[in-house]
Protein backbone atom coordinates (compact mmCIF):
# COMPACT_ATOMS: atom_id res chain seq x y z
CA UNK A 1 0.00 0.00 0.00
CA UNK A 2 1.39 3.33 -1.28
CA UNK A 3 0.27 6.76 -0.77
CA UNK A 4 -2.86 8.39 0.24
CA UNK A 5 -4.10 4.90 1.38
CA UNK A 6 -1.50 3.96 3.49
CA UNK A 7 -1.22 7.72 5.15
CA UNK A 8 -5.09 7.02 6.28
CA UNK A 9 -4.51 3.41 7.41
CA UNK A 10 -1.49 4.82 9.27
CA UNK A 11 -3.92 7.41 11.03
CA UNK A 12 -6.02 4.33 11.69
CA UNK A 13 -3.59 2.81 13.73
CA UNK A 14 -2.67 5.01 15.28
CA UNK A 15 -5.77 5.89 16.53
CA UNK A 16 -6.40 2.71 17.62
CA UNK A 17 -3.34 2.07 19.43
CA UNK A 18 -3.90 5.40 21.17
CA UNK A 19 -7.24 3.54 22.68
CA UNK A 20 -6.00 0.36 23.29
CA UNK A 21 -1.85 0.15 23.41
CA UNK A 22 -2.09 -3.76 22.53
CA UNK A 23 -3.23 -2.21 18.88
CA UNK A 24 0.55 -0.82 18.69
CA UNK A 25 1.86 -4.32 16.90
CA UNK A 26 -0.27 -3.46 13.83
CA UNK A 27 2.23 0.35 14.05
CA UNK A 28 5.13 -1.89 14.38
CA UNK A 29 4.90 -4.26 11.57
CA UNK A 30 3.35 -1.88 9.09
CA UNK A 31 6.73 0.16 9.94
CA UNK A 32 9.58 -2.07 10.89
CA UNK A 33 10.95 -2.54 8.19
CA UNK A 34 11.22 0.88 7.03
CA UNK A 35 12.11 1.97 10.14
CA UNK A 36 15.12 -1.01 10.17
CA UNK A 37 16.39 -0.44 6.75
CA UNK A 38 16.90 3.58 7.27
CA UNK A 39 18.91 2.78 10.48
CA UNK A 40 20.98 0.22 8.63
CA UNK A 41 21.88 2.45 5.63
CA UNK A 42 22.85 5.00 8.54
CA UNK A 43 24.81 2.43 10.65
CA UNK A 44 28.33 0.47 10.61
CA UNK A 45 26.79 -3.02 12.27
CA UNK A 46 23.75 -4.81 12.45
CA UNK A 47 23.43 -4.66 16.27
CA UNK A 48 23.70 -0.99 16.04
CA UNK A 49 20.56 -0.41 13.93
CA UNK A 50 18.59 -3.32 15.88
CA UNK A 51 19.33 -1.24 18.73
CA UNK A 52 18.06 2.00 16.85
CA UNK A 53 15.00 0.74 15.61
CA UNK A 54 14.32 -0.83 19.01
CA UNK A 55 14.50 2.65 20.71
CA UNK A 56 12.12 4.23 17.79
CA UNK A 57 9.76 2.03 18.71
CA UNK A 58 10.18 2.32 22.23
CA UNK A 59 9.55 6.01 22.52
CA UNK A 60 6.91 5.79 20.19
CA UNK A 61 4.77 3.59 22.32
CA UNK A 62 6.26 5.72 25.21
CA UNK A 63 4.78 8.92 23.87
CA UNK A 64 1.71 7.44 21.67
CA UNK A 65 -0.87 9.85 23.29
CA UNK A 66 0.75 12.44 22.13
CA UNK A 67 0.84 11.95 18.48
């Protein structure tokens, strides 16, 4: 999904999680690997951008109310 479609399922989700936190798994695999690849193309090691995206997602569902 591309686009205008995925920008509204996105707001979807989020909305959703923002009810019920359990909903944040459907944020996290819609974005992982997005989220993975641009650490890795801005890392030197594959722990190091594990350890990035870990921490995006982390304050994410840390500050989820307030997105």
């Amino acid at each position: 999904m591309r686009g205008p479609d995925k920008a509204a399922a996105e707001r979807i989700a989020v909305k959703a999680a923002q009810r019920d936190p359990r909903r944040f798994a459907d944020l996290y695999q819609c974005n992982f690997e997005r989220v993975y690849a641009f650490a890795a193309q801005h890392t030197r090691s594959r722990e190091e951008a594990e350890d990035i995206t870990a921490e995006v997602f982390h304050r994410a569902l840390a500050n989820l109310a307030r997105f």
